[in-house]
Protein backbone atom coordinates (compact mmCIF):
# COMPACT_ATOMS: atom_id res chain seq x y z
CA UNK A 1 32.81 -12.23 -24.45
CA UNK A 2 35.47 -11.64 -26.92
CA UNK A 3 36.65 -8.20 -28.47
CA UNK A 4 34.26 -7.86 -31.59
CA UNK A 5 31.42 -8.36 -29.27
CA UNK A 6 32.67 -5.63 -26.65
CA UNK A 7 33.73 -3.39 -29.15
CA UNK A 8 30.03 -3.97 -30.63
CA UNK A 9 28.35 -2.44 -26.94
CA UNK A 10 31.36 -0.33 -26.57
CA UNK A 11 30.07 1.70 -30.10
CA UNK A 12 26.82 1.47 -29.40
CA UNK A 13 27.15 3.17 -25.80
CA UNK A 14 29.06 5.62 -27.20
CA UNK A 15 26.28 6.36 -30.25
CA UNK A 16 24.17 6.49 -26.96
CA UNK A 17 26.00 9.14 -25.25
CA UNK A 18 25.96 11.11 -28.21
CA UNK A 19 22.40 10.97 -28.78
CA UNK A 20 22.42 12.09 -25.36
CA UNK A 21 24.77 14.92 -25.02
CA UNK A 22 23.09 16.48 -28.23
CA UNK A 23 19.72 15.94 -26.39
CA UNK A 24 21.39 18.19 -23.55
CA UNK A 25 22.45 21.01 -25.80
CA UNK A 26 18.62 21.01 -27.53
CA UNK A 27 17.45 21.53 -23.67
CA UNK A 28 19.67 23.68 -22.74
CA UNK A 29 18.49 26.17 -25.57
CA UNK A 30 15.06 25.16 -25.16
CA UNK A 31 12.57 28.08 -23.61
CA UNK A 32 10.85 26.54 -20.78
CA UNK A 33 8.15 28.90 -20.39
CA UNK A 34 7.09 29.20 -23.95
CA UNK A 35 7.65 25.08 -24.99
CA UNK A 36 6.89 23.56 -21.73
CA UNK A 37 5.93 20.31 -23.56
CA UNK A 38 8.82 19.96 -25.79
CA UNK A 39 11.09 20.59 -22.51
CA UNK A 40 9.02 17.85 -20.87
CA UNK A 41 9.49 15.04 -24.08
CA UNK A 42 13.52 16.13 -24.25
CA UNK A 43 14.00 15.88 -20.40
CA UNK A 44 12.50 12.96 -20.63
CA UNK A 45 14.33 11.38 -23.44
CA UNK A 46 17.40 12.75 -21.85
CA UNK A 47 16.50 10.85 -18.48
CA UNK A 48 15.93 7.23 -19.88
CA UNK A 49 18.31 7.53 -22.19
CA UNK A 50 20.98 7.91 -19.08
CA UNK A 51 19.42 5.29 -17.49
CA UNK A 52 19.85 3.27 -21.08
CA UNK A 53 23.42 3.83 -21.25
CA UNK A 54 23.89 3.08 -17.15
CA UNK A 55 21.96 -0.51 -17.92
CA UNK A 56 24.05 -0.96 -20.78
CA UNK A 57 27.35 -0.71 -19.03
CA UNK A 58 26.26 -2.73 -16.51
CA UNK A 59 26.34 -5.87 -18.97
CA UNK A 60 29.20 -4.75 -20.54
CA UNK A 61 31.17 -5.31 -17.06
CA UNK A 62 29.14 -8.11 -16.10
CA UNK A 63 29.84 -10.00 -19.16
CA UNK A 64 33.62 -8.80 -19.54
CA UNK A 65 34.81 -8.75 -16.46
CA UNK A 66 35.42 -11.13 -13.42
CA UNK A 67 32.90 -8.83 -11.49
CA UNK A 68 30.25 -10.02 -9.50
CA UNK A 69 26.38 -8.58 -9.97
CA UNK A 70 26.11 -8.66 -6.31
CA UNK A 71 29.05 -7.24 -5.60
CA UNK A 72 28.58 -4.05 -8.58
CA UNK A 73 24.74 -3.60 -7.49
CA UNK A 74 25.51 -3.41 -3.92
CA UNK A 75 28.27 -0.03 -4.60
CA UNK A 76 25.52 0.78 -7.22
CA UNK A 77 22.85 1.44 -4.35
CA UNK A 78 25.29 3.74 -2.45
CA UNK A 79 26.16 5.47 -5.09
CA UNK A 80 22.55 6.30 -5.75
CA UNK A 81 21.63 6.71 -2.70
CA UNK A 82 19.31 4.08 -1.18
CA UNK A 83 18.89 4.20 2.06
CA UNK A 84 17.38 1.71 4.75
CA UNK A 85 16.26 2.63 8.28
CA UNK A 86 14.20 0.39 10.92
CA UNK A 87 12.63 2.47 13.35
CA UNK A 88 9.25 2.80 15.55
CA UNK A 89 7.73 0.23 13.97
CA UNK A 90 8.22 1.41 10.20
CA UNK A 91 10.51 0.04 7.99
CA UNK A 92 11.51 2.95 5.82
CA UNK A 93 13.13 2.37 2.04
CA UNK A 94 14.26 6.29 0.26
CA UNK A 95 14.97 5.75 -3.37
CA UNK A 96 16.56 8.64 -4.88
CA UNK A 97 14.09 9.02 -8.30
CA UNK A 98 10.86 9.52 -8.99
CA UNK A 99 9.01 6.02 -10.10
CA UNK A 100 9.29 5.22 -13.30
CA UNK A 101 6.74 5.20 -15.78
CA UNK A 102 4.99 1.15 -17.01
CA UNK A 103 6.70 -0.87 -19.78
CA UNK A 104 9.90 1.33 -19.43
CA UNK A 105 11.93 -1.68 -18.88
CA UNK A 106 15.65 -0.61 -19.01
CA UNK A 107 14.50 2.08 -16.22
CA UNK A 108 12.78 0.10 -13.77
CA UNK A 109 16.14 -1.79 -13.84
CA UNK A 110 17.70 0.42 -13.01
CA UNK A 111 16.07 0.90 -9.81
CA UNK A 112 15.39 -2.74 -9.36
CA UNK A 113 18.48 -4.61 -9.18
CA UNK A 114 20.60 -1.92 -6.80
CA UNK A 115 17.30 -1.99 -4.69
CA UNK A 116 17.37 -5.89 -4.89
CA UNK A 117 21.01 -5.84 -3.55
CA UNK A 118 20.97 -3.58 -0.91
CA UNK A 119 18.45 -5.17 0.62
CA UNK A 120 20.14 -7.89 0.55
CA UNK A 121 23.35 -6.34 2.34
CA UNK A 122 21.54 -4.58 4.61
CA UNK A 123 19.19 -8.26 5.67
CA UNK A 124 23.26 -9.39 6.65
CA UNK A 125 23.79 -7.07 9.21
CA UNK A 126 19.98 -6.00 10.53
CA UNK A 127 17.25 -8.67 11.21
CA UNK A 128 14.33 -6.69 9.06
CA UNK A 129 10.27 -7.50 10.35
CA UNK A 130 8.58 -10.04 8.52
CA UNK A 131 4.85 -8.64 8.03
CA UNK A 132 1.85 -11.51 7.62
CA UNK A 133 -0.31 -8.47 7.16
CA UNK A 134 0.95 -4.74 6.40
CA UNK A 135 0.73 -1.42 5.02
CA UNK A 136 3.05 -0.50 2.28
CA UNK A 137 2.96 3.89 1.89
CA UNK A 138 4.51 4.73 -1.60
CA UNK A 139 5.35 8.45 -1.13
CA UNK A 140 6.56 10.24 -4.03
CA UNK A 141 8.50 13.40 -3.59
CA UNK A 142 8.87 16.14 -5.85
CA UNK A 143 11.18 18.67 -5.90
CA UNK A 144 10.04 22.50 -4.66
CA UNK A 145 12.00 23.74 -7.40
CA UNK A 146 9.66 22.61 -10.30
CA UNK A 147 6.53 22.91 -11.66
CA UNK A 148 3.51 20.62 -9.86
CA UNK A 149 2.86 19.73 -14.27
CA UNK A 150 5.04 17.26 -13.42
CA UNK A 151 2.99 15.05 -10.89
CA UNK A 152 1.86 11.78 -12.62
CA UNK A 153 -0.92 9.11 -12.08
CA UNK A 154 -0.21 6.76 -9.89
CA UNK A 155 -1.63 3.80 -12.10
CA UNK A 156 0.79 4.82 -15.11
CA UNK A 157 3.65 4.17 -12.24
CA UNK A 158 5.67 1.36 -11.67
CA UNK A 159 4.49 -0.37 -8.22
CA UNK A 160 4.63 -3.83 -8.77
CA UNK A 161 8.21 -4.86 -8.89
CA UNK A 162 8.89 -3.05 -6.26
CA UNK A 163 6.49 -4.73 -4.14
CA UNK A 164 7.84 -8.07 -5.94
CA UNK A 165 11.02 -7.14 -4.38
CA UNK A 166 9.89 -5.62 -0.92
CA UNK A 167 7.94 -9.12 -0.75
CA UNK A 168 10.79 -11.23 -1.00
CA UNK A 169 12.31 -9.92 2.26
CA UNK A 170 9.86 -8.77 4.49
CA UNK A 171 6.61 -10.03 3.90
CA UNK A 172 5.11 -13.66 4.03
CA UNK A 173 2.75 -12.73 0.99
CA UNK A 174 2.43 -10.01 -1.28
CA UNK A 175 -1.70 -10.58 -2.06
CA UNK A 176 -4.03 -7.80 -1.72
CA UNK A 177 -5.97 -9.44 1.14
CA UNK A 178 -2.88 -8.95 3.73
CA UNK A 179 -1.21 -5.99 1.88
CA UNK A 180 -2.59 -2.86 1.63
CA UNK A 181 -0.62 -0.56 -0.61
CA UNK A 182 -1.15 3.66 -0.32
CA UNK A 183 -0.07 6.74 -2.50
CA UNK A 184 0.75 10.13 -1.35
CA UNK A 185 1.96 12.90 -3.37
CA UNK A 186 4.61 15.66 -1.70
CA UNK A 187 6.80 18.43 -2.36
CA UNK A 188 10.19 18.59 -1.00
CA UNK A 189 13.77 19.71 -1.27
CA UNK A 190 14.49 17.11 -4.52
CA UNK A 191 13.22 14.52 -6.16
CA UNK A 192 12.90 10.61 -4.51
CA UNK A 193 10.55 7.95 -3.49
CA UNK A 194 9.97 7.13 0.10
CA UNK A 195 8.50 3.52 0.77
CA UNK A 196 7.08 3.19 4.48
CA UNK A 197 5.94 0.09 5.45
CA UNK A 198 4.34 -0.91 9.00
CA UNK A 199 1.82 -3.45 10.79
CA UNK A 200 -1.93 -2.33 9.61
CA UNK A 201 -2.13 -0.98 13.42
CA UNK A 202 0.22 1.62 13.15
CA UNK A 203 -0.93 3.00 10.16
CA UNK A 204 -3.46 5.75 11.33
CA UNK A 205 -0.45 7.02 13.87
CA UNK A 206 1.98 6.98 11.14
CA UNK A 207 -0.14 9.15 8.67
CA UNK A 208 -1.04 11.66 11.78
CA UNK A 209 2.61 12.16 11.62
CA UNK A 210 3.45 12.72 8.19
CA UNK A 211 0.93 15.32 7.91
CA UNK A 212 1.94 17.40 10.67
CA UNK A 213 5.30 17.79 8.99
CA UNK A 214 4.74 18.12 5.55
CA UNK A 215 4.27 20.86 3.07
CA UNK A 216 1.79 18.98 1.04
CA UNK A 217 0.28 15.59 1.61
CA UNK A 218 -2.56 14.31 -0.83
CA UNK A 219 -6.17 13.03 0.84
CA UNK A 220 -6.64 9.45 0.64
């Protein structure tokens, strides 16, 4: 990539930052009790715009700099803490947002890839299940600290690249006649996405236990 072209990005991300620092200041002086709507569309903006400018510099180091993808996407997924665990029978993913929204592209990459990658790290150094027929629980967490206006429609959410990637790893097929894929909406300390999958056996016992620990839990 030579310098016109990274100077190019390098103005543009910085356009983008001040789009989204002015953004800030217009929430920040925004009454949340009297305009909850237009605090909704600016938090909003303000929140895939970051994500924007995150994507952005992304390709700016992979494409001017020795880096590897692997090797940036891998830190990237500690850094926003993803976090594996294998235990009782449930293979448990936490992602540390909400799901984003359909067709919002630049976001669900950035969730993707880092999930992608640390997957991929962690199938080095731990033999994960391989399900032929399984459950796959998409809990999504909300903090305590904010309004339940917030909770979205599960169909307006986006499921299937994650499943796309969860596939790839851990399951011989992704099609609806082995996988059977559940929503449950939750309230706790902050914000994130829990992803629970199991054998279709152990799904009863694993539900029993969720809701005798949690605040909220929605019927199925």
């Amino acid at each position: 990539m030579d310098r016109p072209v990274i100077s190019q990005r390098i103005n543009r991300i910085m356009g983008d930052i001040a789009k989204l620092s002015n953004t800030l200041c217009a929430i920040d002086k925004t009454d949340i009790e009297k305009y909850p709507d237009n605090y909704t569309m600016l938090t909003t903006d303000a929140a895939l715009r970051s994500e924007l400018i995150a994507c952005r510099l992304r390709h700016l180091l992979y494409g001017s700099t020795t880096t590897k993808k692997e090797t940036y996407l891998a830190s990237a997924g500690v850094v926003q803490g993803i976090s594996i665990k294998d235990k009782d029978g449930v293979l448990e993913i936490t992602l540390p947002c909400l799901l984003p929204k359909r067709k919002q592209r630049q976001s669900t990459e950035f969730l993707i890839d880092p999930l992608y990658f640390t997957l991929s790290q962690y199938a080095d150094s731990h033999k994960l299940p391989r399900y032929k027929q399984c459950v796959v629980c998409f809990s999504h967490i909300y903090s305590e600290e904010f309004h339940n206006r917030r909770v979205r429609d599960y169909d307006n959410l986006e499921l299937k690249q994650l499943l796309d990637v969860l596939s790839t790893y851990i399951m011989e097929d992704d099609s609806g006649l082995l996988v059977d894929a559940y929503n449950t909406t939750e309230i706790g300390e902050v914000d994130c996405t829990r992803i629970s999958v199991m054998d279709k056996n152990r799904f009863s016992r694993w539900l029993e236990e969720r809701e005798k620990c949690l605040k909220s839990i929605s019927d199925f």
